[in-house]
C-alpha atoms as a PDB file:
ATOM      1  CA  UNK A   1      19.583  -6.011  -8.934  1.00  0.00           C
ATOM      2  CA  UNK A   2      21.184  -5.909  -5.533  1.00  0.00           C
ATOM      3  CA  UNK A   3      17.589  -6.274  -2.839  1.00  0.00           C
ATOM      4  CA  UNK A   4      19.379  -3.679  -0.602  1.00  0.00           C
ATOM      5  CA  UNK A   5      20.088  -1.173  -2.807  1.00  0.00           C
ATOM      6  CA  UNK A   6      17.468   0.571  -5.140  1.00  0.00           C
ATOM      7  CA  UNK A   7      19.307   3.255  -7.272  1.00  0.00           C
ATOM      8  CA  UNK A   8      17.341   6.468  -8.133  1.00  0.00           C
ATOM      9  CA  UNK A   9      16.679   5.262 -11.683  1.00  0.00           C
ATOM     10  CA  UNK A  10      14.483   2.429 -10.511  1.00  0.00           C
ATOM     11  CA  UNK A  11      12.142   4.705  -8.331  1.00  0.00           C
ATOM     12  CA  UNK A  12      11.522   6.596 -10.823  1.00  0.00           C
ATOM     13  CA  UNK A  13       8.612   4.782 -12.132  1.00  0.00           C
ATOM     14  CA  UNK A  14       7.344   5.228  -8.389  1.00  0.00           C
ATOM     15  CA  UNK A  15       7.282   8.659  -8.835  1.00  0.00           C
ATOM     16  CA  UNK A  16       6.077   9.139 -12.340  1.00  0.00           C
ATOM     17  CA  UNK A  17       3.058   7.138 -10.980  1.00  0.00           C
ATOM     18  CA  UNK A  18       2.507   9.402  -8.138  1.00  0.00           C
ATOM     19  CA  UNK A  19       2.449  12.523 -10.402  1.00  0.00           C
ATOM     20  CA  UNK A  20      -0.927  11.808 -12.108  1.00  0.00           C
ATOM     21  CA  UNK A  21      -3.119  14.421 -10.405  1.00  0.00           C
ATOM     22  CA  UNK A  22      -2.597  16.471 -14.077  1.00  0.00           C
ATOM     23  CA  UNK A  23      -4.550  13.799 -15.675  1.00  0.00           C
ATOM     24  CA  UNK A  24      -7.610  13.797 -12.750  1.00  0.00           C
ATOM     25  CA  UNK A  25      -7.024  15.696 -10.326  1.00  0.00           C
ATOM     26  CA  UNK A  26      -9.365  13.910  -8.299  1.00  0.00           C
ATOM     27  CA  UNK A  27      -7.088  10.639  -8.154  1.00  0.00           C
ATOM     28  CA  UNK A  28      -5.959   9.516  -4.717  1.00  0.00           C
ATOM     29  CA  UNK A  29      -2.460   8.178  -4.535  1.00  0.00           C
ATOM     30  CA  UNK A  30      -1.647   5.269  -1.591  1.00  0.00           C
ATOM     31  CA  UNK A  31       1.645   4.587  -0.803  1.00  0.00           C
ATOM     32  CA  UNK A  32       2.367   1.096   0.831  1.00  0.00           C
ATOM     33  CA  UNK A  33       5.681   1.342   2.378  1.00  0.00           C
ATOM     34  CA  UNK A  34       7.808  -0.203   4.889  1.00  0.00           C
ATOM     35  CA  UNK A  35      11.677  -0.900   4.236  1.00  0.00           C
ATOM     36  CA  UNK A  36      11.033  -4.247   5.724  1.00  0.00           C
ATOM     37  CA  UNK A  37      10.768  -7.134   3.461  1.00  0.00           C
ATOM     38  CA  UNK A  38       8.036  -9.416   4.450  1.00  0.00           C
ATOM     39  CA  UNK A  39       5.960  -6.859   6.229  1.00  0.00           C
ATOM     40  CA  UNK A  40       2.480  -7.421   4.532  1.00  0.00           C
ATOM     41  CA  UNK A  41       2.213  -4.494   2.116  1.00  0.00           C
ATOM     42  CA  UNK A  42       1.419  -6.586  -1.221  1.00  0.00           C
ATOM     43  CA  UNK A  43      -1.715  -7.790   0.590  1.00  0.00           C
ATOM     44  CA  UNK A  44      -2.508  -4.462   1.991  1.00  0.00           C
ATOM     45  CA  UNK A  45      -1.882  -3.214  -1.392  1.00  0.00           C
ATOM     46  CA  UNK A  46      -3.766  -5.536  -3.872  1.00  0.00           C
ATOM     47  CA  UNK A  47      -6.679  -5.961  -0.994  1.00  0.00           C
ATOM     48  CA  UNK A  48      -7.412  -1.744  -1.123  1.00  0.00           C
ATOM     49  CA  UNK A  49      -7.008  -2.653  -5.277  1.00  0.00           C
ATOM     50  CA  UNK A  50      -9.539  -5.460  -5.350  1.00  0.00           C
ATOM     51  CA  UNK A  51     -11.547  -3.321  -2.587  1.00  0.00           C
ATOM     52  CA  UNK A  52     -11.810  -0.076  -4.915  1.00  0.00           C
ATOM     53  CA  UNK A  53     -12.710  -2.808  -7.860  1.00  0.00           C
ATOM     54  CA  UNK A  54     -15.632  -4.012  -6.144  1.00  0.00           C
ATOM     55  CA  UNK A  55     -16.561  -0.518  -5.174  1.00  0.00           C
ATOM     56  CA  UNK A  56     -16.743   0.168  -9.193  1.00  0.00           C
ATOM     57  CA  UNK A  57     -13.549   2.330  -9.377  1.00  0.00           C
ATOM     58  CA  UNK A  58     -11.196   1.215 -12.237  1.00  0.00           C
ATOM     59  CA  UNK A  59      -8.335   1.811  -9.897  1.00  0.00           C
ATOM     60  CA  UNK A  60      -4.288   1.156 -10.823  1.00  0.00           C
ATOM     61  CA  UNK A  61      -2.299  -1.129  -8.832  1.00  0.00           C
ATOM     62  CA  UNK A  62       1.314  -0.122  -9.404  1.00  0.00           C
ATOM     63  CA  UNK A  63       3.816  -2.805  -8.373  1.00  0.00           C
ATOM     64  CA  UNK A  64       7.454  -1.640  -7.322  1.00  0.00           C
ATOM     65  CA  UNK A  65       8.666  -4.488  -6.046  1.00  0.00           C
ATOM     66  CA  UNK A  66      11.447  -6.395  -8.617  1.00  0.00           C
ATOM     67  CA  UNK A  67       9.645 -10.133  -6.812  1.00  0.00           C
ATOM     68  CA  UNK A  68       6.673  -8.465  -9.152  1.00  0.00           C
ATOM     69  CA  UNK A  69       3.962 -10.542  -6.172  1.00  0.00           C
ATOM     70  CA  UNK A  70       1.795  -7.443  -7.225  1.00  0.00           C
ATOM     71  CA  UNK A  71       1.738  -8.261 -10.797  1.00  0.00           C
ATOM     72  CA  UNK A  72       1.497 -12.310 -10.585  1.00  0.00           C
ATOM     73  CA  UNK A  73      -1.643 -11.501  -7.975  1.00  0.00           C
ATOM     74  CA  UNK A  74      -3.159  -9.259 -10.892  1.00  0.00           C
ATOM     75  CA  UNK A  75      -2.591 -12.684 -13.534  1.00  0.00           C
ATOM     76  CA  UNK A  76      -4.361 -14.763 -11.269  1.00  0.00           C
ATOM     77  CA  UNK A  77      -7.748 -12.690 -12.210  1.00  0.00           C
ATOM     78  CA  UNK A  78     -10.408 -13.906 -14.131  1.00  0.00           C
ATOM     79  CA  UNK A  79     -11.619 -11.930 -16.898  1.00  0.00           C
ATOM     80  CA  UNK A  80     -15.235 -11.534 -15.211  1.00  0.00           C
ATOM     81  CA  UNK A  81     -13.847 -10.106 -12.102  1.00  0.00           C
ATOM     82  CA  UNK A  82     -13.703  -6.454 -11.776  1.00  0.00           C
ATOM     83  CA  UNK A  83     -11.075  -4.347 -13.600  1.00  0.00           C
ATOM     84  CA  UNK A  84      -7.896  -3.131 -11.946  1.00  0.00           C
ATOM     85  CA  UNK A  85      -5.417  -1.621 -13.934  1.00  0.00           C
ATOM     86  CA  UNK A  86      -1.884  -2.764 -13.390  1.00  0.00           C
ATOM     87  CA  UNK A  87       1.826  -1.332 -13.920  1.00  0.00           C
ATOM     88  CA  UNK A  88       4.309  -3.644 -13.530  1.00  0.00           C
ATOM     89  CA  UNK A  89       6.601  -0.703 -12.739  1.00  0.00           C
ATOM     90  CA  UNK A  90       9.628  -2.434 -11.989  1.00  0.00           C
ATOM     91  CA  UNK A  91       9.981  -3.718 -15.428  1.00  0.00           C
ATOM     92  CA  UNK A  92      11.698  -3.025 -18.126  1.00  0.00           C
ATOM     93  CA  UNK A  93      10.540  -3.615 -21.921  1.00  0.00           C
ATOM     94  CA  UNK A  94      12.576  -2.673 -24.475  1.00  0.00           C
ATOM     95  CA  UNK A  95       9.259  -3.479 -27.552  1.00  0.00           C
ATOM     96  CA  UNK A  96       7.623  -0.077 -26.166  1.00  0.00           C
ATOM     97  CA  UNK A  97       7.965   2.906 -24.477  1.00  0.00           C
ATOM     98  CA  UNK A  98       8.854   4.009 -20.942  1.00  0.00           C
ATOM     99  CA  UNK A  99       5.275   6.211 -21.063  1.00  0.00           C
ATOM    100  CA  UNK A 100       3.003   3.566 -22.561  1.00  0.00           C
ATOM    101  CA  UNK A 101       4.261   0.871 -20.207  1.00  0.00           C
ATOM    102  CA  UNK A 102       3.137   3.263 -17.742  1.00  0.00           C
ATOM    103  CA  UNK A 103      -0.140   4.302 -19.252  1.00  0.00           C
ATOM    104  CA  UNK A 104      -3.067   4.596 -16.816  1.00  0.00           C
ATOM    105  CA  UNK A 105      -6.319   4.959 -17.089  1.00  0.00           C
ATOM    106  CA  UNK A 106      -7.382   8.932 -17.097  1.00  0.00           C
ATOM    107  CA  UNK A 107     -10.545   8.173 -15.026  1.00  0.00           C
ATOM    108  CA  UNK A 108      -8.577   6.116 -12.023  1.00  0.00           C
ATOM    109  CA  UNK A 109      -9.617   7.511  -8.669  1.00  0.00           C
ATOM    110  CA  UNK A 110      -7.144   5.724  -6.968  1.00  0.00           C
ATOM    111  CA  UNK A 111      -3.839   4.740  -7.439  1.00  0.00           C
ATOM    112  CA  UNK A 112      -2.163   2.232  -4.655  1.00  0.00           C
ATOM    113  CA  UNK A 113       1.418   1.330  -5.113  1.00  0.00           C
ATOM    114  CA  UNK A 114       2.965  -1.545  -3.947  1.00  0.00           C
ATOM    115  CA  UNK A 115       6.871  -0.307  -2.729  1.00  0.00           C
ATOM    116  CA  UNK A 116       9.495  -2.688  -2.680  1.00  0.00           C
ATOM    117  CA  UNK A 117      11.683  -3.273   0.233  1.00  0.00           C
ATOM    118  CA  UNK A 118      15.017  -1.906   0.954  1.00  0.00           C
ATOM    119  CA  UNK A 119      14.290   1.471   0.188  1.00  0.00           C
ATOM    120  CA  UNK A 120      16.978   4.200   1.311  1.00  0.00           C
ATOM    121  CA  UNK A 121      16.374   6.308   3.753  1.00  0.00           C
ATOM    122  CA  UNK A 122      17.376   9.497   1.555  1.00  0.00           C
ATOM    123  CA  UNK A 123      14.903   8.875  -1.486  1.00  0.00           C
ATOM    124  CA  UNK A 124      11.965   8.788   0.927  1.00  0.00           C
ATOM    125  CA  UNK A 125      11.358  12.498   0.152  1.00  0.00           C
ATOM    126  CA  UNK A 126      11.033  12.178  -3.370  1.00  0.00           C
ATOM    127  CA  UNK A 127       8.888   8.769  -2.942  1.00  0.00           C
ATOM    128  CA  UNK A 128       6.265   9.859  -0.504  1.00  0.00           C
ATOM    129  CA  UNK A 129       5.856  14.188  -1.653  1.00  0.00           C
ATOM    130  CA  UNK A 130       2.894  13.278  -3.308  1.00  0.00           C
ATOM    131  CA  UNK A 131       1.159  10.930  -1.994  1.00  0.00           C
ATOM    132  CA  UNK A 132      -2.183  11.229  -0.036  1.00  0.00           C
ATOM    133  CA  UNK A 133      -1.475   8.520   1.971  1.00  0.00           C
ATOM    134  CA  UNK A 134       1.013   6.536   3.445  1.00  0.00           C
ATOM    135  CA  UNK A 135       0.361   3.210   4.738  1.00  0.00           C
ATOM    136  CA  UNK A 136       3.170   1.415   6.815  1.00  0.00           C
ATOM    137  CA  UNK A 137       2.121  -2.452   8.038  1.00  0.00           C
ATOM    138  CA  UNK A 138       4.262  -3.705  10.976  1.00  0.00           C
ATOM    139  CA  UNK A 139       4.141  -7.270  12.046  1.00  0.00           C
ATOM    140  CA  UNK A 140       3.785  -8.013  16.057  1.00  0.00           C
ATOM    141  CA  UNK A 141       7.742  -9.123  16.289  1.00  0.00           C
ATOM    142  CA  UNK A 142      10.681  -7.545  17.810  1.00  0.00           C
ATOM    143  CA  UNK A 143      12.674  -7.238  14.515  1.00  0.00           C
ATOM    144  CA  UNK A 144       9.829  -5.405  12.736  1.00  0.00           C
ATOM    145  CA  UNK A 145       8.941  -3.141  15.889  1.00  0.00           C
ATOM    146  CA  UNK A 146      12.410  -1.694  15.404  1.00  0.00           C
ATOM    147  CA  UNK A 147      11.736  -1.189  11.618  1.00  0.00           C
ATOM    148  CA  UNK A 148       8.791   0.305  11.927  1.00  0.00           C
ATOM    149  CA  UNK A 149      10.261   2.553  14.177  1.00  0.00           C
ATOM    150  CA  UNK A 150      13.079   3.217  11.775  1.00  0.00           C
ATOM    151  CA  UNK A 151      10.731   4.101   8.790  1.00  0.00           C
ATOM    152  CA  UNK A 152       8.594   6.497  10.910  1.00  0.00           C
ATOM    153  CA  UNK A 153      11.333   8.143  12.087  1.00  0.00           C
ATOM    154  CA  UNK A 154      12.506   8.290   8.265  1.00  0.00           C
ATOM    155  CA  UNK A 155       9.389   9.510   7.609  1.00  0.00           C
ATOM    156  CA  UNK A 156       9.355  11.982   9.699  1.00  0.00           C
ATOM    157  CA  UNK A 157      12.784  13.792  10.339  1.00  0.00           C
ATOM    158  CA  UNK A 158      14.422  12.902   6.420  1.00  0.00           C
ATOM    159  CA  UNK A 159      10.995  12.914   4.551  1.00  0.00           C
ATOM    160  CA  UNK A 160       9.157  15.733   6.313  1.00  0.00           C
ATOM    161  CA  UNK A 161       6.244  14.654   6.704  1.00  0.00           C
ATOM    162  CA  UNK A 162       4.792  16.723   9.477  1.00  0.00           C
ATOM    163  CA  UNK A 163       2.856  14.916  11.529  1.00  0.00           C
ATOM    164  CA  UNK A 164       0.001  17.730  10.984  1.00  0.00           C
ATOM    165  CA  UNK A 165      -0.846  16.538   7.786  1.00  0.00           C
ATOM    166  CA  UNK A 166      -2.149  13.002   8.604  1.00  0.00           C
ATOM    167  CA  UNK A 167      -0.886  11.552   6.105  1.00  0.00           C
ATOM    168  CA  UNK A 168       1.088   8.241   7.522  1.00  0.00           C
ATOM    169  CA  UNK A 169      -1.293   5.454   9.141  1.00  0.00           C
ATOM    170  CA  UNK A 170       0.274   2.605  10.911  1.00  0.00           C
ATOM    171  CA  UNK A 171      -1.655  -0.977  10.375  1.00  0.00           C
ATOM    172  CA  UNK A 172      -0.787  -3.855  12.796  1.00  0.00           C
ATOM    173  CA  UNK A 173      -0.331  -6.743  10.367  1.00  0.00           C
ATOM    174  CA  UNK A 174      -0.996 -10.499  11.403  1.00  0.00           C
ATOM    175  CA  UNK A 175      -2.051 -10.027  14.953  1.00  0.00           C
ATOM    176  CA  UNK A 176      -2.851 -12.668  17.320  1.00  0.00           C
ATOM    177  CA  UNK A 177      -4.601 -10.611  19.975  1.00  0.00           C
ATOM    178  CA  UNK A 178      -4.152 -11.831  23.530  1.00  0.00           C
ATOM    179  CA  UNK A 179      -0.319 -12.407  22.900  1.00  0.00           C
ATOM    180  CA  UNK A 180       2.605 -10.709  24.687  1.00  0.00           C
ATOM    181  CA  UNK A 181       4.251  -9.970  21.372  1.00  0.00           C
ATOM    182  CA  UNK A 182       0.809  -8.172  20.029  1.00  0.00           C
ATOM    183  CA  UNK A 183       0.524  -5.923  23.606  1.00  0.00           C
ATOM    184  CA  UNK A 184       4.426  -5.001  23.076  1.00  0.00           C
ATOM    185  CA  UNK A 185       3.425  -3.871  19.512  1.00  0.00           C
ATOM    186  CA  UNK A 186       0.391  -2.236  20.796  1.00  0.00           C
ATOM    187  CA  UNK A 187       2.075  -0.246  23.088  1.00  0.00           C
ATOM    188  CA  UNK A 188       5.033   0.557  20.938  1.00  0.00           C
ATOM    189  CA  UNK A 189       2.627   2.454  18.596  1.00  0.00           C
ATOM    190  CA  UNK A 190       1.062   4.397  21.106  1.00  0.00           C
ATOM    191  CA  UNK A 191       4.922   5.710  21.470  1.00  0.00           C
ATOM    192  CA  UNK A 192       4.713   7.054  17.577  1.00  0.00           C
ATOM    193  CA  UNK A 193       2.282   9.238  17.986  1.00  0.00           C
ATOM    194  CA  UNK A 194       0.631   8.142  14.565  1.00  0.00           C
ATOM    195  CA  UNK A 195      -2.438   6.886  13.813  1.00  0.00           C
ATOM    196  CA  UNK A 196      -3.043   2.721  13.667  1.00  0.00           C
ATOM    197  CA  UNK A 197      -5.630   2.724  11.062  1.00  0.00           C
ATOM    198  CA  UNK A 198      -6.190  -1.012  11.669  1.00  0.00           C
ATOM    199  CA  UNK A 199      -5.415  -4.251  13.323  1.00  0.00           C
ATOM    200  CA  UNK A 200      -5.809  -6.874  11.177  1.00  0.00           C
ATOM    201  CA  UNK A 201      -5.916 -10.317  12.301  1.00  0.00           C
ATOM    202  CA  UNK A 202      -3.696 -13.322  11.354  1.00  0.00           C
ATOM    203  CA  UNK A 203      -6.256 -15.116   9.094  1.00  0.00           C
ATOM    204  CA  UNK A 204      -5.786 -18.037   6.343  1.00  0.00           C
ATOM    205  CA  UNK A 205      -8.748 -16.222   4.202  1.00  0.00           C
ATOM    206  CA  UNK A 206      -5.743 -13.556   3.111  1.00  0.00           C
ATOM    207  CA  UNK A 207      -3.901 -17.069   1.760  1.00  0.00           C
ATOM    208  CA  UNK A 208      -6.567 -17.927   0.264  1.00  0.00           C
ATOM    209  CA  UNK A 209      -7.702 -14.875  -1.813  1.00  0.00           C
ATOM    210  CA  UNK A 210      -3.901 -14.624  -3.074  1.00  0.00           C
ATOM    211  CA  UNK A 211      -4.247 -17.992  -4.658  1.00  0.00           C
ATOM    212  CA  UNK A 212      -7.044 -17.043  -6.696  1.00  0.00           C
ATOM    213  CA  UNK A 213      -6.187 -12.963  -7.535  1.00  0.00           C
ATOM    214  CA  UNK A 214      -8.703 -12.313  -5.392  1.00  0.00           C
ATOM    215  CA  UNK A 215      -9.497  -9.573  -2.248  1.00  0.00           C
ATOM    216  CA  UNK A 216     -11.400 -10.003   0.744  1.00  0.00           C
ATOM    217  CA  UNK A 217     -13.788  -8.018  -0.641  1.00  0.00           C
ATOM    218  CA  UNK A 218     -14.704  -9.921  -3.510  1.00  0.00           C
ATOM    219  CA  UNK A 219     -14.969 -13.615  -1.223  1.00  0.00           C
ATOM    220  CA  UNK A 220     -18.073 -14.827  -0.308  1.00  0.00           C
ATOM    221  CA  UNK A 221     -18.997 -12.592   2.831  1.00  0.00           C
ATOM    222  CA  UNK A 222     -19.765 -15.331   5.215  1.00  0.00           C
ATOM    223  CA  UNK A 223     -15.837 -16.287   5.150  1.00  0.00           C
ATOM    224  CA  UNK A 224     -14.736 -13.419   5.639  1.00  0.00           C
ATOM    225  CA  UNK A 225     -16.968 -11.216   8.328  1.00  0.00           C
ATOM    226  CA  UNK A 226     -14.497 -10.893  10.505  1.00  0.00           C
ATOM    227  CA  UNK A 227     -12.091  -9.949   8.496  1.00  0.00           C
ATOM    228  CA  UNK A 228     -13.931  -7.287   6.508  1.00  0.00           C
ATOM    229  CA  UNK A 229     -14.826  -5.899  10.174  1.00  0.00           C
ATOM    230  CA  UNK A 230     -10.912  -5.253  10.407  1.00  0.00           C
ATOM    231  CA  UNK A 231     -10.387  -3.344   7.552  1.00  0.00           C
ATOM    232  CA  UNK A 232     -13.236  -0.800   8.195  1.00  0.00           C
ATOM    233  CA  UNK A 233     -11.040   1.933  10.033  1.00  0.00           C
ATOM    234  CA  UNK A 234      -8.856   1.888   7.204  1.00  0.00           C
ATOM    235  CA  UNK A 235     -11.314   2.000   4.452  1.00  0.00           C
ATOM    236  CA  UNK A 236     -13.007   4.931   6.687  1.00  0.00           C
ATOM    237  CA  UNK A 237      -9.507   6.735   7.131  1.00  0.00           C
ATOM    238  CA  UNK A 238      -8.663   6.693   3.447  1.00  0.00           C
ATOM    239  CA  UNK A 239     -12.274   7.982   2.683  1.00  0.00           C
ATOM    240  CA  UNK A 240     -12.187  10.707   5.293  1.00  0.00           C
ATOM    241  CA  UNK A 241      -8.651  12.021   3.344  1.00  0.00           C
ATOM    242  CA  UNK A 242     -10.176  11.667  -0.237  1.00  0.00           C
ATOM    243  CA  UNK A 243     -13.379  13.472   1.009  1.00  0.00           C
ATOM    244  CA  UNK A 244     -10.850  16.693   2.641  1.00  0.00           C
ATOM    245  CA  UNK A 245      -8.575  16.843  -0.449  1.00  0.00           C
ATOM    246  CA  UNK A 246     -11.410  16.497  -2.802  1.00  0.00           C
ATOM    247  CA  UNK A 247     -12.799  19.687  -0.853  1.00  0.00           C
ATOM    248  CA  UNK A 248      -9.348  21.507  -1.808  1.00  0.00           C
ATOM    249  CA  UNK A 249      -8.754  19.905  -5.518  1.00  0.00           C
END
């Protein structure tokens, strides 16, 4: 498969796994997404995974991405650790079924899918109309400024998202505060007009947890203070739209 060009049959399983409100209509669905490869949004995604794990959610980590980082992260985990469901969405197995290689379970609060890069600009609509939220990591360079840019703008103007509905939160990925590059991206997203839901630092601890199928959450705390502090406006964000849908469900 050709990395810059995902056909509409392969986001399919994408959407099939954003269309599970009929089996708990309680379920949140997060949507990692940036078009740009490299951007940070398997450790976003399997850090909210292992996060909702440790919270005692039995939550579904749905991996896009054909490089399948999602899925190796999830083989890494010990059998003691908690239990997150995984869908290795991008692949295909002819010895079962499309639906029970996509089987969740019925009590998942929350779904988080991993979304590969390379995505095209006109199946945005399709990928993102039901999703809760939308998370879009941008790294402090000038390269992924003008992606992130790209995908908002995508976002907006070809995938309707009105900016009303609060659904699309920016995170600053892999800062080094105090830099030029990090007060360009800074002030770049004050331009969008979008929420930055967090800053999150440029740390060896994320390394670190990926080697052993682990999240920040689940490390021993004095490690990883710092960076647990970083992911609170996120966490707080996500909670804030599961408590005002819940309210409408």
């Amino acid at each position: 498969m050709s990395a810059c060009a995902l056909t509409v049959s392969e986001i399919t399983p994408l959407l099939w796994c954003l269309r599970l409100r009929r089996l708990n209509p309680y379920m949140q669905r997060i949507l990692v997404l940036n078009p740009k490869g490299g951007s940070g949004k398997t450790t976003i995604a399997t850090n909210l995974a292992s996060y909702f794990a440790s919270q005692g959610d039995r939550p579904v980590l749905s991996d896009n991405d054909p490089q399948g980082s999602s899925t190796r992260w999830l083989k890494k985990r010990k059998p003691e650790q908690a239990i997150i469901h995984g869908v290795a969405a991008f692949e295909r197995n002819s010895r079962m079924t499309r639906a029970w290689q996509m089987r969740v379970p019925a009590d998942a609060a929350h779904v988080v899918v991993d979304t590969p890069a390379a995505v095209p600009s006109q199946d945005m609509p399709d990928m993102i109309k039901n999703a809760d939220a939308i998370i879009v990591p941008v790294l402090p360079s000038d390269i992924d400024i003008h992606a992130c840019s790209k995908c908002i703008a995508d976002l907006l103007l070809i995938a309707k998202v009105r900016r009303d509905e609060n659904r699309i939160g920016v995170v600053a990925n892999r800062v080094k505060r105090n830099t030029v590059i990090y007060q360009s991206l800074m002030r770049f997203l004050e331009t969008l007009r979008i929420p930055v839901i967090a800053t999150l630092r440029d740390s060896q601890n994320y390394v670190r947890a990926a080697e052993q199928g682990l999240g920040l959450h689940e490390m021993k705390l004095y490690a990883v203070e710092q960076d647990l502090a970083d992911w609170q406006p996120m966490l707080a964000w996500l909670k804030a739209k599961e408590g005002a849908w819940r309210e409408t469900a």
